[in-house]
N, C-alpha and C. Protein backbone atom coordinates (compact mmCIF):
# COMPACT_ATOMS: atom_id res chain seq x y z
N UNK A 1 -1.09 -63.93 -25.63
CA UNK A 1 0.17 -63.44 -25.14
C UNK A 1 0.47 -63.99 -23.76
N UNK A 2 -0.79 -63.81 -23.17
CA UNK A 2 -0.21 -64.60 -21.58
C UNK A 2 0.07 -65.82 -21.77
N UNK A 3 -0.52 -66.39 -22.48
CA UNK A 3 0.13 -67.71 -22.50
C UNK A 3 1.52 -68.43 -22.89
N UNK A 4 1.75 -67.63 -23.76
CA UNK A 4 3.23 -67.27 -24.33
C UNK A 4 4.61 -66.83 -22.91
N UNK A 5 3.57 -66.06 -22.21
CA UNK A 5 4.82 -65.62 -21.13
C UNK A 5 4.56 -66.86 -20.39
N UNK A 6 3.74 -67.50 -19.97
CA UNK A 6 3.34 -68.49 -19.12
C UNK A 6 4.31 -69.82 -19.35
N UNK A 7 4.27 -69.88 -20.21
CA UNK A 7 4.96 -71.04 -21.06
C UNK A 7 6.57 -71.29 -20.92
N UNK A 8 6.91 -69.62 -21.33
CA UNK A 8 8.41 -69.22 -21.12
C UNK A 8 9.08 -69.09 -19.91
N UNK A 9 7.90 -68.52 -18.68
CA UNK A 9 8.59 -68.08 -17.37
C UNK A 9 7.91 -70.11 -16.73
N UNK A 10 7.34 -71.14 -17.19
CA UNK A 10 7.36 -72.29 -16.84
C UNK A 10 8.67 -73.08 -16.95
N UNK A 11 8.88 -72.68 -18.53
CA UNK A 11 10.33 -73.58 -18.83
C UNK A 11 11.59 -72.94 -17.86
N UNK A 12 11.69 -71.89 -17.89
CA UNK A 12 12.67 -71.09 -17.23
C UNK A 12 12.44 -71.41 -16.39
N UNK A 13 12.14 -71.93 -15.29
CA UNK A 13 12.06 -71.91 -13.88
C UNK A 13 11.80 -73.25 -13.60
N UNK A 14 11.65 -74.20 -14.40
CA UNK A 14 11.51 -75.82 -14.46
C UNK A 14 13.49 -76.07 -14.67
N UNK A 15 13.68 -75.15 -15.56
CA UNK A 15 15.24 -75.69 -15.88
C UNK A 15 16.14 -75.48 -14.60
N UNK A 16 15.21 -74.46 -13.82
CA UNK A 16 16.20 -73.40 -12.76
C UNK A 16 15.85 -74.63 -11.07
N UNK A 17 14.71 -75.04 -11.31
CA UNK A 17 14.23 -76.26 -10.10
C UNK A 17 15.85 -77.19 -11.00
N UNK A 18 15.60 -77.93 -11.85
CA UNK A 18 15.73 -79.06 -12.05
C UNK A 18 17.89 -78.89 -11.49
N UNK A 19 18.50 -77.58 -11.92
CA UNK A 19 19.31 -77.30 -11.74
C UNK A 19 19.64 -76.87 -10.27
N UNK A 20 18.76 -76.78 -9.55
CA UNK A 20 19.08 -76.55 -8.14
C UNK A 20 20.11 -76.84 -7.31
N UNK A 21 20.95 -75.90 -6.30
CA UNK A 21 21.79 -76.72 -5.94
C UNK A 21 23.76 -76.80 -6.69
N UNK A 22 23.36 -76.70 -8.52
CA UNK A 22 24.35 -76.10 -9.24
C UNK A 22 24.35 -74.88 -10.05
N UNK A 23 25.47 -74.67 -10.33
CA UNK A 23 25.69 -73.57 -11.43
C UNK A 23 25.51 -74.15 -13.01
N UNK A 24 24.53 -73.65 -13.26
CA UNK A 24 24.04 -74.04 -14.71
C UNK A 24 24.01 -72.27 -15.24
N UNK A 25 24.46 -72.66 -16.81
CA UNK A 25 24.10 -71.29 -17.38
C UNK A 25 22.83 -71.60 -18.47
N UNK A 26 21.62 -71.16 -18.79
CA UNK A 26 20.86 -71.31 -19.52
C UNK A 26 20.24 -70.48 -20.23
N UNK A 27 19.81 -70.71 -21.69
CA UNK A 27 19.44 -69.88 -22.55
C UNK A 27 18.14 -70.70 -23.41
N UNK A 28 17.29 -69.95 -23.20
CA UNK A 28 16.07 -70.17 -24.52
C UNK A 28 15.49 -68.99 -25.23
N UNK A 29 14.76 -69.30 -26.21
CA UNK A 29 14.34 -68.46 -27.24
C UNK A 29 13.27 -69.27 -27.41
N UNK A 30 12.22 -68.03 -27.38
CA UNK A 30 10.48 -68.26 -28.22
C UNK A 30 10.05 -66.75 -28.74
N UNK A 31 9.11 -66.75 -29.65
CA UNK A 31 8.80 -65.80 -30.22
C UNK A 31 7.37 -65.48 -29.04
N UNK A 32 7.51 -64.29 -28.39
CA UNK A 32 6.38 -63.68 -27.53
C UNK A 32 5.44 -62.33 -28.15
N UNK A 33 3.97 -62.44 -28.17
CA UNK A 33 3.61 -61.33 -29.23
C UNK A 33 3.29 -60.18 -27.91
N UNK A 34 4.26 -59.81 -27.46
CA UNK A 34 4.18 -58.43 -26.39
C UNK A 34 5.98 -57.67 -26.53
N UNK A 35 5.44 -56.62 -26.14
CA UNK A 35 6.96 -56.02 -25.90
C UNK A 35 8.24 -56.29 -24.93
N UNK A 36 9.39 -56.12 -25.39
CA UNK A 36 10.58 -56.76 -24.42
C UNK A 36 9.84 -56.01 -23.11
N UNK A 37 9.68 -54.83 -22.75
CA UNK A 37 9.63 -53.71 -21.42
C UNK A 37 8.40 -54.62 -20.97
N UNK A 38 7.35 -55.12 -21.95
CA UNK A 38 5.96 -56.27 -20.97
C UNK A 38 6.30 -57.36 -20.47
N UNK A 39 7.33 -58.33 -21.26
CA UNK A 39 7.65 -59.90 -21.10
C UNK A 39 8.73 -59.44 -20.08
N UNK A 40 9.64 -58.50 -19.45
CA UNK A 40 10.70 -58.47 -18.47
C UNK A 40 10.05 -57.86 -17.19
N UNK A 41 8.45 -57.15 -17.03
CA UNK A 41 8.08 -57.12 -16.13
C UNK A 41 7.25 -57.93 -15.61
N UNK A 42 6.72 -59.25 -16.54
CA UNK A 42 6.21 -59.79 -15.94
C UNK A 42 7.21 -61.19 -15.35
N UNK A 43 8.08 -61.52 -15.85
CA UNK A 43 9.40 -62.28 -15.59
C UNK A 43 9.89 -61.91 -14.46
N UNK A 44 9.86 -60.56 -14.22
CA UNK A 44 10.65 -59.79 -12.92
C UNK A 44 9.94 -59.15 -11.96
N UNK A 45 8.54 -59.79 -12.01
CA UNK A 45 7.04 -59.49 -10.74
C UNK A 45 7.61 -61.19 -9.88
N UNK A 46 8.69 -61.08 -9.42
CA UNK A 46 8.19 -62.33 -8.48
C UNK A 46 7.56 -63.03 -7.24
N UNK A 47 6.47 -61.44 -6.81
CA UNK A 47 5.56 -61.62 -6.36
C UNK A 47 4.43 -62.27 -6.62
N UNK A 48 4.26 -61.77 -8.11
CA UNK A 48 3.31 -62.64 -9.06
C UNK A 48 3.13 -64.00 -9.54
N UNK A 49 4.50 -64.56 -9.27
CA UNK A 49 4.43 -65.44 -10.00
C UNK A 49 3.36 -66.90 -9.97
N UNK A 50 3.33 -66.84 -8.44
CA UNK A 50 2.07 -67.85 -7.85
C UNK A 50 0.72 -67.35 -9.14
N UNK A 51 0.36 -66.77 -9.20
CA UNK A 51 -0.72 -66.07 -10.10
C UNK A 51 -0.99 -66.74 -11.18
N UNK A 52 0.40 -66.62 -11.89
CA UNK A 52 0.35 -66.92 -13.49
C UNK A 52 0.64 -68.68 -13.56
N UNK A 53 1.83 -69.04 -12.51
CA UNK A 53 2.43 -69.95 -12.91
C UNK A 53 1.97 -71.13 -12.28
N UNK A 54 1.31 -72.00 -12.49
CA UNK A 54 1.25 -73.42 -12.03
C UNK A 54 2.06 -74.73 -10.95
N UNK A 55 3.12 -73.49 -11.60
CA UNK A 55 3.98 -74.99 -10.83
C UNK A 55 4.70 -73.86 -9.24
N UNK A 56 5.23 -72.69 -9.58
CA UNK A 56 5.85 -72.10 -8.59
C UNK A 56 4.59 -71.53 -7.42
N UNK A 57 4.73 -72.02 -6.04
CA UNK A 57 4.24 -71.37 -4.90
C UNK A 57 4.76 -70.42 -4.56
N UNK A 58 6.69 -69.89 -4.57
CA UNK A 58 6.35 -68.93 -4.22
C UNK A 58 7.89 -68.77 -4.65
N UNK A 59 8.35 -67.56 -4.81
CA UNK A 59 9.48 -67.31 -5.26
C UNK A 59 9.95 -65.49 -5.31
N UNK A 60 11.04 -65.75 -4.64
CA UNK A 60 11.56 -64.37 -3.87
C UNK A 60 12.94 -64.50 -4.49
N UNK A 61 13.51 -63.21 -4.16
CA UNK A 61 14.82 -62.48 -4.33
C UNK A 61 14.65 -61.95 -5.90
N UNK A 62 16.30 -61.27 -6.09
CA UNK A 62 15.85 -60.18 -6.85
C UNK A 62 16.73 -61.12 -8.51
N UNK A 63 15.45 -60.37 -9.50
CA UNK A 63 16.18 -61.37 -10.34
C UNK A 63 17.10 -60.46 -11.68
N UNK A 64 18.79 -61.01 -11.04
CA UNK A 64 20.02 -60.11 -11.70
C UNK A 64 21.31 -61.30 -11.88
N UNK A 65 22.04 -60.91 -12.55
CA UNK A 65 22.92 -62.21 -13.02
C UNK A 65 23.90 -61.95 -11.52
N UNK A 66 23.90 -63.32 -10.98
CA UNK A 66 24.66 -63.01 -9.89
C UNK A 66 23.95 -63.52 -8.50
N UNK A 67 22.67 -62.59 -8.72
CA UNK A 67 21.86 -62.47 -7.64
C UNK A 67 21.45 -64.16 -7.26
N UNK A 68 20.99 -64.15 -5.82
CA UNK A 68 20.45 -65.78 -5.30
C UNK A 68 18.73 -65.38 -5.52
N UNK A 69 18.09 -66.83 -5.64
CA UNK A 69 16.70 -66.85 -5.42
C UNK A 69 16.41 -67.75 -4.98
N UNK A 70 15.64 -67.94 -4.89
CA UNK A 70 14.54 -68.91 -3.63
C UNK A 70 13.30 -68.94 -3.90
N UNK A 71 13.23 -70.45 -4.07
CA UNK A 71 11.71 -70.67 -4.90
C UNK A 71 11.28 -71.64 -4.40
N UNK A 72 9.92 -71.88 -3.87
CA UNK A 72 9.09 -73.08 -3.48
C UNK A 72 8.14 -74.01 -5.27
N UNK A 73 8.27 -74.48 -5.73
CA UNK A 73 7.80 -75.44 -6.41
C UNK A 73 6.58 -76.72 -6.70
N UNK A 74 5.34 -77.06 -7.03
CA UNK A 74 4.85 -78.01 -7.06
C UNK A 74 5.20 -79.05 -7.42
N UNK A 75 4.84 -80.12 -6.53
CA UNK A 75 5.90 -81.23 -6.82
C UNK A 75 4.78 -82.18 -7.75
N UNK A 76 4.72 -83.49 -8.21
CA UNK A 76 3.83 -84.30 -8.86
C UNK A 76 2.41 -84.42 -8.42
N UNK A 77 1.69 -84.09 -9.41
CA UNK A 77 0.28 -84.15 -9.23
C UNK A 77 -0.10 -82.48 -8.39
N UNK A 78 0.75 -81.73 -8.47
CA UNK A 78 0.11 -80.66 -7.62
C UNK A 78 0.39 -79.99 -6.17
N UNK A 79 1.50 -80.93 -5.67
CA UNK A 79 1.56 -80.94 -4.36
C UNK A 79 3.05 -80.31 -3.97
């Protein structure tokens, strides 16, 4: 299952780097074997996210349609 969220909150936030800067609207779908109330708190810990995620260092503000965020990123090879 973690890997499943891992995967999903990677792509999501690879599309959200790559879009930086514009207004993009985006949508994906994967089948996750945990509950909606597990996969939206761990999506919406963005304290956590350094933890789980590989690529994000660090990423703040609150996450609501509308709302701004601010995210630090690994760039190639790690850095």
């Amino acid at each position: 299952m973690k890997t499943n969220i891992v995967f999903l909150g990677m792509g999501l936030l690879g599309l959200m780097a790559w879009a930086a800067g514009q207004r993009h609207d985006v949508e994906a779908a994967t089948v996750v074997n945990a509950s909606p109330e597990r996969v939206w708190e761990v999506l919406t810990d963005t304290a956590a996210y350094a933890e789980w995620n590989p690529v994000i260092v660090r990423l703040s503000g609150e996450l609501r349609p509308g709302a701004t965020i601010e995210f630090v990123n690994r760039g190639p090879g790690g850095r």
